[in-house]
C-alpha atoms as a PDB file:
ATOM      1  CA  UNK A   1      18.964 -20.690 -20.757  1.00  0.00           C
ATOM      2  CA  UNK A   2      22.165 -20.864 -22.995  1.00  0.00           C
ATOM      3  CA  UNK A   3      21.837 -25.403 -22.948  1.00  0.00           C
ATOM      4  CA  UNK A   4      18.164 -24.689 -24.474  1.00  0.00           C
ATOM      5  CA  UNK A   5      19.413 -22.066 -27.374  1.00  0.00           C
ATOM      6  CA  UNK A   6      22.409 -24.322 -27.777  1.00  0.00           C
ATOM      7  CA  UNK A   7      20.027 -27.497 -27.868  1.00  0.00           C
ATOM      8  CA  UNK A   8      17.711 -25.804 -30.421  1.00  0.00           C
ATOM      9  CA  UNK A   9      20.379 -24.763 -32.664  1.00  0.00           C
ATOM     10  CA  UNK A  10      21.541 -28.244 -33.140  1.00  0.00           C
ATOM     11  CA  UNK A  11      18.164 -29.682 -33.629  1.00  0.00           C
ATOM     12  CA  UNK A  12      18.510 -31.744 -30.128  1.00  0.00           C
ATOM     13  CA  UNK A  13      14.883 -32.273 -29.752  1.00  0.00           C
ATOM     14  CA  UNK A  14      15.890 -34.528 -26.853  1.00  0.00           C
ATOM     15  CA  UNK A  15      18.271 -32.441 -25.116  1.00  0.00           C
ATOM     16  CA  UNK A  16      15.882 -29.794 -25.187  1.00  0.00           C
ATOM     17  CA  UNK A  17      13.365 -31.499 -23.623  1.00  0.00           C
ATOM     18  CA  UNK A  18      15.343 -32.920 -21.083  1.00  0.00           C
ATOM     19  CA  UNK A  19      16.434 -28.404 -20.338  1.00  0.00           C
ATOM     20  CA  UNK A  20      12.750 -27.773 -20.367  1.00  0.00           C
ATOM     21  CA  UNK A  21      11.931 -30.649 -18.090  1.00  0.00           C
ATOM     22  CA  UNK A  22      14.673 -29.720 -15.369  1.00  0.00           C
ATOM     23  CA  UNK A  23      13.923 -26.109 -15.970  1.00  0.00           C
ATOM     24  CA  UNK A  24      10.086 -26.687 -14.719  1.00  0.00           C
ATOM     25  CA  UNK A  25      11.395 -29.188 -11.992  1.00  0.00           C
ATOM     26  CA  UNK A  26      13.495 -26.302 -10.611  1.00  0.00           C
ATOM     27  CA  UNK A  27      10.311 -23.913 -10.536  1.00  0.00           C
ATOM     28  CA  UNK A  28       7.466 -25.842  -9.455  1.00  0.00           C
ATOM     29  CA  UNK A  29      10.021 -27.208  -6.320  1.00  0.00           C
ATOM     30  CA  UNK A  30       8.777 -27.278  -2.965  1.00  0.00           C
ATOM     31  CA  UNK A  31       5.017 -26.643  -4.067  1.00  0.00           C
ATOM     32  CA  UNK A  32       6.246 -23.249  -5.875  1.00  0.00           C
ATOM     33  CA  UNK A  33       3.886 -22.061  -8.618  1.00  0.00           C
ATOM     34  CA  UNK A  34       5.203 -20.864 -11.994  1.00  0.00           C
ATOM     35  CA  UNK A  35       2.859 -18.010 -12.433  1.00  0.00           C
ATOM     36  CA  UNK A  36       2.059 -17.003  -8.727  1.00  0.00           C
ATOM     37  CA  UNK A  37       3.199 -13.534  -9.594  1.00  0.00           C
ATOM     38  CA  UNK A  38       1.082 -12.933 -12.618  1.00  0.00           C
ATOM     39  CA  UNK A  39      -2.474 -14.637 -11.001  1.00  0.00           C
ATOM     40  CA  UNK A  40      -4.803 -11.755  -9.223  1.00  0.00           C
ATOM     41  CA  UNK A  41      -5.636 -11.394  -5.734  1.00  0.00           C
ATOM     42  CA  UNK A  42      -9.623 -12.215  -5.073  1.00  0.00           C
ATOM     43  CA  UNK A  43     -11.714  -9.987  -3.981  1.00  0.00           C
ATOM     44  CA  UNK A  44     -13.345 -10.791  -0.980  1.00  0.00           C
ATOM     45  CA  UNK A  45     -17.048  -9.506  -0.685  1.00  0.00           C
ATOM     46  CA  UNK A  46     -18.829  -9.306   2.845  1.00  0.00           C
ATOM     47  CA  UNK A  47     -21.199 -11.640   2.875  1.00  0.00           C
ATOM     48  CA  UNK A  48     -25.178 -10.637   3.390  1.00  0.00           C
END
């Protein structure tokens, strides 16, 4: 993210929240989760 380096650099607190914003947008589109990769499976137990 070379607009959020650039951004922080240049003490554009705006900007830089505006990068982070779209950056998020971009991940979490279409009901995509940011950290589905990282979360464990569940372990399912029979029940009884």
């Amino acid at each position: 993210m070379r607009l959020l380096r650039l951004a922080v650099e240049i003490q554009r607190w705006d900007l830089a929240a505006h990068t982070i914003v779209l950056a998020s947008a971009k991940v979490l589109k279409n009901g995509d989760r940011p950290y589905a990769g990282k979360s464990k499976a569940k372990k399912r137990r029979p029940n009884g």
